[in-house]
C-alpha atoms as a PDB file:
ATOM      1  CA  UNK A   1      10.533 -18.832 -12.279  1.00  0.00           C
ATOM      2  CA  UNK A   2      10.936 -18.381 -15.883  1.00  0.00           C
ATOM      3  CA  UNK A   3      11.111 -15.052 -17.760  1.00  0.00           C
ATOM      4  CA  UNK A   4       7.925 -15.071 -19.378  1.00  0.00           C
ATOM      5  CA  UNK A   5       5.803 -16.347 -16.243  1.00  0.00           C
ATOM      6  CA  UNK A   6       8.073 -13.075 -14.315  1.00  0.00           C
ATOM      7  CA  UNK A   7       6.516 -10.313 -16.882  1.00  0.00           C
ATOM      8  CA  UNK A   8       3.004 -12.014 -16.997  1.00  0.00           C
ATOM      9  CA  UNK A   9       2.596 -11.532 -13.374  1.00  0.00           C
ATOM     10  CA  UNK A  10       4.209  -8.356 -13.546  1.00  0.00           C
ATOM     11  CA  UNK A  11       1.632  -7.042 -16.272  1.00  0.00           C
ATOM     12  CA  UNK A  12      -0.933  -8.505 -14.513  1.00  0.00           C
ATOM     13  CA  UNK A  13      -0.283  -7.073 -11.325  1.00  0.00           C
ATOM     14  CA  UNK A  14       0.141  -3.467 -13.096  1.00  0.00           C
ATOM     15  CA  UNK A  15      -2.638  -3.871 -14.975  1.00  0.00           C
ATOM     16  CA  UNK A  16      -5.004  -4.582 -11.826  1.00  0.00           C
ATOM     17  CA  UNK A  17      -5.151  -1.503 -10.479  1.00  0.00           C
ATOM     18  CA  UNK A  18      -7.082  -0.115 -13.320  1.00  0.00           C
ATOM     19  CA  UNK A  19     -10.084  -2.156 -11.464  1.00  0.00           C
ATOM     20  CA  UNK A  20     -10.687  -0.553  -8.599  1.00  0.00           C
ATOM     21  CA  UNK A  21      -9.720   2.951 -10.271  1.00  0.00           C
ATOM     22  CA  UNK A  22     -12.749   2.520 -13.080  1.00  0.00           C
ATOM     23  CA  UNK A  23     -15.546   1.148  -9.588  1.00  0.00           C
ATOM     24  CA  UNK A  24     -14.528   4.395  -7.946  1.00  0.00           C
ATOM     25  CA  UNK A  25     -15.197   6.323 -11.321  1.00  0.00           C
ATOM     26  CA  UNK A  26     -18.115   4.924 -11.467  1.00  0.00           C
ATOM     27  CA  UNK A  27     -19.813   5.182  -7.940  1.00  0.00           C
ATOM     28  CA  UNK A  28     -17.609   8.352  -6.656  1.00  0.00           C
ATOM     29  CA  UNK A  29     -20.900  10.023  -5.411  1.00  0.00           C
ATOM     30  CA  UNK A  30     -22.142   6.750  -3.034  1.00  0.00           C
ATOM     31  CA  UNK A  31     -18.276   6.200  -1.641  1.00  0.00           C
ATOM     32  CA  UNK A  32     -18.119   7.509   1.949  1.00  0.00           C
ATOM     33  CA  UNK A  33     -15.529   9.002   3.938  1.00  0.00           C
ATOM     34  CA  UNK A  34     -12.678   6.144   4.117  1.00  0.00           C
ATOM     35  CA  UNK A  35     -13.451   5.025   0.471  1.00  0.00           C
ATOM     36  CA  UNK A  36     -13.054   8.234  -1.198  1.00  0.00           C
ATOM     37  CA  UNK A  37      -9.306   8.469   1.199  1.00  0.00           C
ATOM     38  CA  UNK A  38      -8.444   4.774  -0.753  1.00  0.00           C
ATOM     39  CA  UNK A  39      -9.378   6.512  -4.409  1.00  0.00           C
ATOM     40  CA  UNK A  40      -6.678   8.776  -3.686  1.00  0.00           C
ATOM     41  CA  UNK A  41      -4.054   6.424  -2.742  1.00  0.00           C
ATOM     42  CA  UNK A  42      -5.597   4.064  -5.807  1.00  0.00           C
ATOM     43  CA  UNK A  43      -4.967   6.930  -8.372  1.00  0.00           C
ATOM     44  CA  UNK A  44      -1.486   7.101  -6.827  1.00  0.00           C
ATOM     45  CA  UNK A  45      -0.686   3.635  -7.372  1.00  0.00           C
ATOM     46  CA  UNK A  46      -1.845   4.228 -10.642  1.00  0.00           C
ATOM     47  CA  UNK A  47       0.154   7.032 -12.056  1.00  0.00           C
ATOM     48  CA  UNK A  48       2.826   5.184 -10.314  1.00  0.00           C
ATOM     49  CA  UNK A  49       2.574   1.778 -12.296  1.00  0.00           C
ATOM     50  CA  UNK A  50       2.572   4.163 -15.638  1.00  0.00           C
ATOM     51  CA  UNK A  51       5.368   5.587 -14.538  1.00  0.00           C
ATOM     52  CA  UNK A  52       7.771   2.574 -13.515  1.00  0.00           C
ATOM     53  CA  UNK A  53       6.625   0.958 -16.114  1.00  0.00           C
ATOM     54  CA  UNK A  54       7.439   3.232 -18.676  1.00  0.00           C
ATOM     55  CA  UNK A  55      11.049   4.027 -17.234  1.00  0.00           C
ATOM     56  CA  UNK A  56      11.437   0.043 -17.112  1.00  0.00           C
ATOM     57  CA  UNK A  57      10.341  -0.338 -20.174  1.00  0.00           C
ATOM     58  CA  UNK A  58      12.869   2.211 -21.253  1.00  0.00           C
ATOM     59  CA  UNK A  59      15.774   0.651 -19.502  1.00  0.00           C
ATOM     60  CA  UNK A  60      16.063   3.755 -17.258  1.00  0.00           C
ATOM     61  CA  UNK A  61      16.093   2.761 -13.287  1.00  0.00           C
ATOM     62  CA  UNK A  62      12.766   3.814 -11.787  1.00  0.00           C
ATOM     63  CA  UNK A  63      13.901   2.744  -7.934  1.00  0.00           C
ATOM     64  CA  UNK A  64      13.414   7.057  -7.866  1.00  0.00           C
ATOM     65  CA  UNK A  65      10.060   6.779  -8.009  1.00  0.00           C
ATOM     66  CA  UNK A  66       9.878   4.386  -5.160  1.00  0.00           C
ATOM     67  CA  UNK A  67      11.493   6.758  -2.668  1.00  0.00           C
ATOM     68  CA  UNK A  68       8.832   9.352  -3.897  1.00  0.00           C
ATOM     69  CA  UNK A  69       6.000   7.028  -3.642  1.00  0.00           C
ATOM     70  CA  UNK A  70       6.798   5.387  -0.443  1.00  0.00           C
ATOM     71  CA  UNK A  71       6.346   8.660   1.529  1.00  0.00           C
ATOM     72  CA  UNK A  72       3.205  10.072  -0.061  1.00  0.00           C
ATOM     73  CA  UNK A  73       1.782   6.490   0.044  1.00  0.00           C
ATOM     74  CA  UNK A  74       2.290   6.069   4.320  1.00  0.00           C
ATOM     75  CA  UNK A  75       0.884   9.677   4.480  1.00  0.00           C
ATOM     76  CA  UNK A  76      -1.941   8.876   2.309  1.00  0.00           C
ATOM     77  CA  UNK A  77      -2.580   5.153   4.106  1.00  0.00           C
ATOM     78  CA  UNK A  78      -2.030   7.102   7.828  1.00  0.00           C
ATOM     79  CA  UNK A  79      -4.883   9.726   5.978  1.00  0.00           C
ATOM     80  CA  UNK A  80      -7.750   6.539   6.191  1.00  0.00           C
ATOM     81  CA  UNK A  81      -6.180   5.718   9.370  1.00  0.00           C
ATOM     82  CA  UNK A  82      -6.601   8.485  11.603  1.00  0.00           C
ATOM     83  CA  UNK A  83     -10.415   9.216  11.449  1.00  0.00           C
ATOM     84  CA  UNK A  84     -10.646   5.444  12.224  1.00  0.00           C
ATOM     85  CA  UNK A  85      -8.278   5.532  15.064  1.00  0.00           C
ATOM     86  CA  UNK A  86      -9.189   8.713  16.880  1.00  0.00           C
ATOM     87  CA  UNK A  87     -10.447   7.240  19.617  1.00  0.00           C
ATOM     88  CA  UNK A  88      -7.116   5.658  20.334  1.00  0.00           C
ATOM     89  CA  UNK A  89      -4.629   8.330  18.681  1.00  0.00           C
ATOM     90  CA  UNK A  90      -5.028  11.659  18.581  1.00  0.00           C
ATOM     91  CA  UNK A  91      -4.769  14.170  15.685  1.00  0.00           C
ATOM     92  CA  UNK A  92      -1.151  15.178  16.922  1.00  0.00           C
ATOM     93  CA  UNK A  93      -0.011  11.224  16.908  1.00  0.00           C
ATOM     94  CA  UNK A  94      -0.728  10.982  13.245  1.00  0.00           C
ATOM     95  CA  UNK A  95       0.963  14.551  12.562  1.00  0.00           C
ATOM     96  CA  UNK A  96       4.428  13.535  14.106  1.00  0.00           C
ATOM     97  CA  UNK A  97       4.088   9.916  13.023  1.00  0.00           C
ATOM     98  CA  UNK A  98       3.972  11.716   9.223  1.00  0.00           C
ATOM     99  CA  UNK A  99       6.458  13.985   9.764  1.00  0.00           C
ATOM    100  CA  UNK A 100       8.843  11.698  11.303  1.00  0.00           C
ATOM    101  CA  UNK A 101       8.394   9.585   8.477  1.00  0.00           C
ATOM    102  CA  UNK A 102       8.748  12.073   6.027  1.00  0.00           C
ATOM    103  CA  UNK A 103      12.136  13.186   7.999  1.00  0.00           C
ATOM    104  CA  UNK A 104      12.970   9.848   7.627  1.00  0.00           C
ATOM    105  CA  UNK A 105      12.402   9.046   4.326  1.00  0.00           C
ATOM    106  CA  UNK A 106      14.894  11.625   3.295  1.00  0.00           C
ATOM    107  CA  UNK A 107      17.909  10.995   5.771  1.00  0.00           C
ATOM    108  CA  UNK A 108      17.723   7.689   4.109  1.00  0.00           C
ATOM    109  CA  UNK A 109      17.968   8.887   0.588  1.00  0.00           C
ATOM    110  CA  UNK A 110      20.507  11.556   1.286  1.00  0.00           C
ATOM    111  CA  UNK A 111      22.895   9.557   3.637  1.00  0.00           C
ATOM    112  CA  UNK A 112      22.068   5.890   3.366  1.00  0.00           C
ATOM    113  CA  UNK A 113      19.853   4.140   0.127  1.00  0.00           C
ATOM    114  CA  UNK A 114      20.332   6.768  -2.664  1.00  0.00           C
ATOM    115  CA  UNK A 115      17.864   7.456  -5.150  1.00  0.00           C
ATOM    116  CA  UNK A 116      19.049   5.037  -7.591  1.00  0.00           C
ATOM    117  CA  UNK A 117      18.903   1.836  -4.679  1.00  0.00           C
ATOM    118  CA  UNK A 118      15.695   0.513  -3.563  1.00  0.00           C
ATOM    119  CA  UNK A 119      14.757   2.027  -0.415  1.00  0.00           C
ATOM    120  CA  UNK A 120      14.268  -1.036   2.021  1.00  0.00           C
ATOM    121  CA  UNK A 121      15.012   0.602   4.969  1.00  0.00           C
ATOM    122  CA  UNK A 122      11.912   2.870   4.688  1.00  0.00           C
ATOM    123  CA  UNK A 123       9.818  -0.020   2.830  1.00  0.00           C
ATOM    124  CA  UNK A 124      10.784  -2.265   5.941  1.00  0.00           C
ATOM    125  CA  UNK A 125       9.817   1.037   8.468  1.00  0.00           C
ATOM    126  CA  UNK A 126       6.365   1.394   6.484  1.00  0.00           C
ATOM    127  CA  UNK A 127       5.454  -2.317   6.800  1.00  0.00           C
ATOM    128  CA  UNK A 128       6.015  -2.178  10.130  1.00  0.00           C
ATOM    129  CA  UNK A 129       3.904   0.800  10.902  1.00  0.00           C
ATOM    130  CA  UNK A 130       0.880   0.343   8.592  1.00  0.00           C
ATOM    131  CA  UNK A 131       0.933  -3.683  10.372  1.00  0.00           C
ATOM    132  CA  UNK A 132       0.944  -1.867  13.742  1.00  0.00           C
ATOM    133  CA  UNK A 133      -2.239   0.156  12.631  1.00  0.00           C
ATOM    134  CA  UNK A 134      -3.861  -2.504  10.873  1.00  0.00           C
ATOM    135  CA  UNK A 135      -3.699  -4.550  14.218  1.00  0.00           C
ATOM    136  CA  UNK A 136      -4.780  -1.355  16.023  1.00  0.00           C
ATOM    137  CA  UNK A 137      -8.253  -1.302  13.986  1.00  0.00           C
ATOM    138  CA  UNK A 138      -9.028  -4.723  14.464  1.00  0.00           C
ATOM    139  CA  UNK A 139      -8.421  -4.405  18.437  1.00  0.00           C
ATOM    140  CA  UNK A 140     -10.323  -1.311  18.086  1.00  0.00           C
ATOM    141  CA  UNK A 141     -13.642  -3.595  16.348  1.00  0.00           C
ATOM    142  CA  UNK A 142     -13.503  -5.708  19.505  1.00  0.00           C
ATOM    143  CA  UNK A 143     -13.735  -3.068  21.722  1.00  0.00           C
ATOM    144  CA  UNK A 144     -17.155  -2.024  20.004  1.00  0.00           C
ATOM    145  CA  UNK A 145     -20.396  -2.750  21.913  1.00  0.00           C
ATOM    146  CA  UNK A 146     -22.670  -2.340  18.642  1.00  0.00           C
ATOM    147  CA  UNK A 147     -22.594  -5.379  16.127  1.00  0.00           C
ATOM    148  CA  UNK A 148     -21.391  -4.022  12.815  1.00  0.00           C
ATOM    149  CA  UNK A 149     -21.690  -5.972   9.318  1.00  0.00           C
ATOM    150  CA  UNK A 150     -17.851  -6.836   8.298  1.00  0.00           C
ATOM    151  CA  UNK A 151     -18.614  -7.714   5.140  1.00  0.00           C
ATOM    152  CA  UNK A 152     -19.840  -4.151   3.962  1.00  0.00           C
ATOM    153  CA  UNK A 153     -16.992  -2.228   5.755  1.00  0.00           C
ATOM    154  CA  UNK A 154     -14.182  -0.951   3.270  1.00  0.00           C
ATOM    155  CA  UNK A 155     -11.746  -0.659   6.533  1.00  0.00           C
ATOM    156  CA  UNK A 156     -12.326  -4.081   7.318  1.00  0.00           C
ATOM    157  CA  UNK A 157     -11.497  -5.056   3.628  1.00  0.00           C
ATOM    158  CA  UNK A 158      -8.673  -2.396   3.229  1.00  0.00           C
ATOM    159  CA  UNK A 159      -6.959  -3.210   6.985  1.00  0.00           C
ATOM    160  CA  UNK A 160      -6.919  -7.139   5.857  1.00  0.00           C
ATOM    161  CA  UNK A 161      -5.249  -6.206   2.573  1.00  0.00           C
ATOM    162  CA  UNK A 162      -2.612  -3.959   3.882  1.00  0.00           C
ATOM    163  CA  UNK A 163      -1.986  -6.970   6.233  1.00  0.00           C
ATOM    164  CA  UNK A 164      -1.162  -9.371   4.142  1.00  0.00           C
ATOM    165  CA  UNK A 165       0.727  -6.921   1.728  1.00  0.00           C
ATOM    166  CA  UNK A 166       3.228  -5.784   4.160  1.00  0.00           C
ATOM    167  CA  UNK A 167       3.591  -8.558   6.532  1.00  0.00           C
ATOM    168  CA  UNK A 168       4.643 -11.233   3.187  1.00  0.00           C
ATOM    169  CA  UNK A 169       6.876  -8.412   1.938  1.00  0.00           C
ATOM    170  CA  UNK A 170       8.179  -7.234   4.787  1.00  0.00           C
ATOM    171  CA  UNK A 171      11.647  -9.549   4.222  1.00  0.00           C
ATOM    172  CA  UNK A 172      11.772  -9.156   0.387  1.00  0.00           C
ATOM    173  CA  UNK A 173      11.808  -5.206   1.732  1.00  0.00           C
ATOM    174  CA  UNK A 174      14.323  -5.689   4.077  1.00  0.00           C
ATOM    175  CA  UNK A 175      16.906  -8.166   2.241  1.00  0.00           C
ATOM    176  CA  UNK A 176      16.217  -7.159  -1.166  1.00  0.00           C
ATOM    177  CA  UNK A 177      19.268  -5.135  -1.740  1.00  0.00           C
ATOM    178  CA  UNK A 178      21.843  -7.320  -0.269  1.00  0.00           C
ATOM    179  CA  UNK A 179      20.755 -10.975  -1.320  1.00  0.00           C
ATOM    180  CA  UNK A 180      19.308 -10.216  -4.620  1.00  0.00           C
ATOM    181  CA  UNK A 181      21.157  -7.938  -6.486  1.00  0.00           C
ATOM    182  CA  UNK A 182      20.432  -7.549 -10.484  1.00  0.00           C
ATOM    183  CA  UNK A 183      17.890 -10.131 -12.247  1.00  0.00           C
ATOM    184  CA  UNK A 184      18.468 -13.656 -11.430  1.00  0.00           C
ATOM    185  CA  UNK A 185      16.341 -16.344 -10.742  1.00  0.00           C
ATOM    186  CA  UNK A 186      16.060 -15.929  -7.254  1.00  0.00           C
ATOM    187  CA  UNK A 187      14.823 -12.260  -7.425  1.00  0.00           C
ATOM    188  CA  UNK A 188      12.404 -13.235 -10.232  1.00  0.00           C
ATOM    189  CA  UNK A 189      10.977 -15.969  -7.888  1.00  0.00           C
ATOM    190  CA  UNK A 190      10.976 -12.976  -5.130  1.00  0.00           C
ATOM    191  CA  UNK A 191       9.659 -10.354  -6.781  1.00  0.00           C
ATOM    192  CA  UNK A 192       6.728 -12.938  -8.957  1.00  0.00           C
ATOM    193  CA  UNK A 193       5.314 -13.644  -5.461  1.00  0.00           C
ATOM    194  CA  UNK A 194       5.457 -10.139  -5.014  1.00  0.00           C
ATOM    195  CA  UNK A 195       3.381  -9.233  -7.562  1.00  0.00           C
ATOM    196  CA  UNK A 196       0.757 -12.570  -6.688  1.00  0.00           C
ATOM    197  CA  UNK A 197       0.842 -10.492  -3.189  1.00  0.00           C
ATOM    198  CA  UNK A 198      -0.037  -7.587  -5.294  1.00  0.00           C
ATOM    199  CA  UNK A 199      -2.663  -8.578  -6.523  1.00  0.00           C
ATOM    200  CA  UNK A 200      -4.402  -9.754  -3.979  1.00  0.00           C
ATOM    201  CA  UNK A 201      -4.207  -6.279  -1.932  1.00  0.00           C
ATOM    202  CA  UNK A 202      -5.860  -4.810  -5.173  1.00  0.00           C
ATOM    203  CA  UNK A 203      -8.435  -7.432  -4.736  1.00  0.00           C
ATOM    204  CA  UNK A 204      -9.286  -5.832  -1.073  1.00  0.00           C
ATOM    205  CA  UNK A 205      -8.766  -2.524  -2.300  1.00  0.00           C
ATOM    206  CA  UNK A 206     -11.534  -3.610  -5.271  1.00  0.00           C
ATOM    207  CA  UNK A 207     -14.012  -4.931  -2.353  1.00  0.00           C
ATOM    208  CA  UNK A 208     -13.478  -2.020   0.002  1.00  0.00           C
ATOM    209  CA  UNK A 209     -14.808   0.403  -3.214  1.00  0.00           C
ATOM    210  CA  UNK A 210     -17.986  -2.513  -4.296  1.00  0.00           C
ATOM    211  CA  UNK A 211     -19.251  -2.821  -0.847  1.00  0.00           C
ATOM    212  CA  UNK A 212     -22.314  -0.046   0.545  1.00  0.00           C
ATOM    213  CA  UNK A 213     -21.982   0.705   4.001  1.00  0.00           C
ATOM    214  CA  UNK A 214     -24.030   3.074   5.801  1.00  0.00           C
ATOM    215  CA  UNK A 215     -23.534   6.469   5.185  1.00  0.00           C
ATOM    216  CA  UNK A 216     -22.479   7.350   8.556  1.00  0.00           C
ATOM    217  CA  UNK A 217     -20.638   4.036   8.631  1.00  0.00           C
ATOM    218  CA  UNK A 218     -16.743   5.381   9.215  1.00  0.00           C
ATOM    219  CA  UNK A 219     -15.224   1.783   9.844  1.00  0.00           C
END
């Protein structure tokens, strides 16, 4: 993958997010329970692109941010999961799985990925997890005696996108430090299908703020 087609779908894949941020401007007062949980994680993302962005743009690493991110992100995604999942997990589940997390998350940065090094290990852990409850929602759908309308449930849309996300990525997460180190054409190939991957999770995220489910609709 050539340069130019790298930072196109980079931009691109930045520049996305700004979609489903300016729906959920616009129709914060319809968006139930779950979808107003995903505008927080959305403005996250957001402030997060600037960020990176602006540090890469810079020439200053930004793999800081990322250890930052990746634990508010799995407590905000575990957030839209745990009023969906109560049935099957209770409150305290979600607690510990959060805290251990967040336990986790800095072990790794103090004794194994440092700030400056891209933190696969709790990338990989987070993939893993948020595929685990994405499964977990779907088996809890089949379990449901009432019919319910798919295409108007956000969790339906937001559980498929977090799906794909993490389960292409989860090897560029876990090798990406030892088999593509610095900018070659390998990692631009890696990291452009990233972004492609990107995009289409942003493209759930946009449907699960559009749709109108019923107001007492949860998932």
């Amino acid at each position: 993958m050539n340069k130019e087609l790298f930072l196109i779908l980079g931009n691109i894949s930045s520049l996305l997010i700004l979609v489903p941020v300016l729906f959920s401007i616009a129709k914060y007062k319809l968006l139930n329970k779950i979808q107003v949980r995903l505008c927080y994680l959305l403005i996250l993302v957001l402030i997060v692109e600037i960020i990176s962005n602006v540090l890469w743009h810079k020439k200053i690493n930004n793999l800081p941010v990322f250890h930052f991110y990746a634990i508010i992100e799995f407590i905000l995604i575990i957030n839209i999961y745990r009023t969906v999942l109560s049935k099957m997990f209770s409150k305290k589940f979600f607690f510990f799985l959060g805290l251990g997390f967040i336990a986790f998350g800095i072990i790794n940065t103090i004794f194994f990925q440092s700030l400056f090094t891209f933190n696969s290990n709790v990338t990989t852990t987070m993939g893993l997890i948020v595929i685990f409850l994405s499964l977990s929602y779907y088996y809890s759908l089949l379990k449901e005696v009432k019919y319910s309308a798919l295409e108007i449930n956000p969790m339906f849309w937001i559980s498929s996108g977090f799906l794909i996300y993490f389960s292409s990525n989860l090897i560029l997460f876990f090798i990406n430090n030892t088999l593509f180190k610095g900018v070659s054409e390998a990692s631009r190939i890696v990291w452009g299908l990233h972004a492609i991957v990107n995009m289409v999770l942003i493209i759930f995220y946009t449907i699960a703020i559009w749709v109108n489910p019923e107001k007492k609709q949860l998932h």
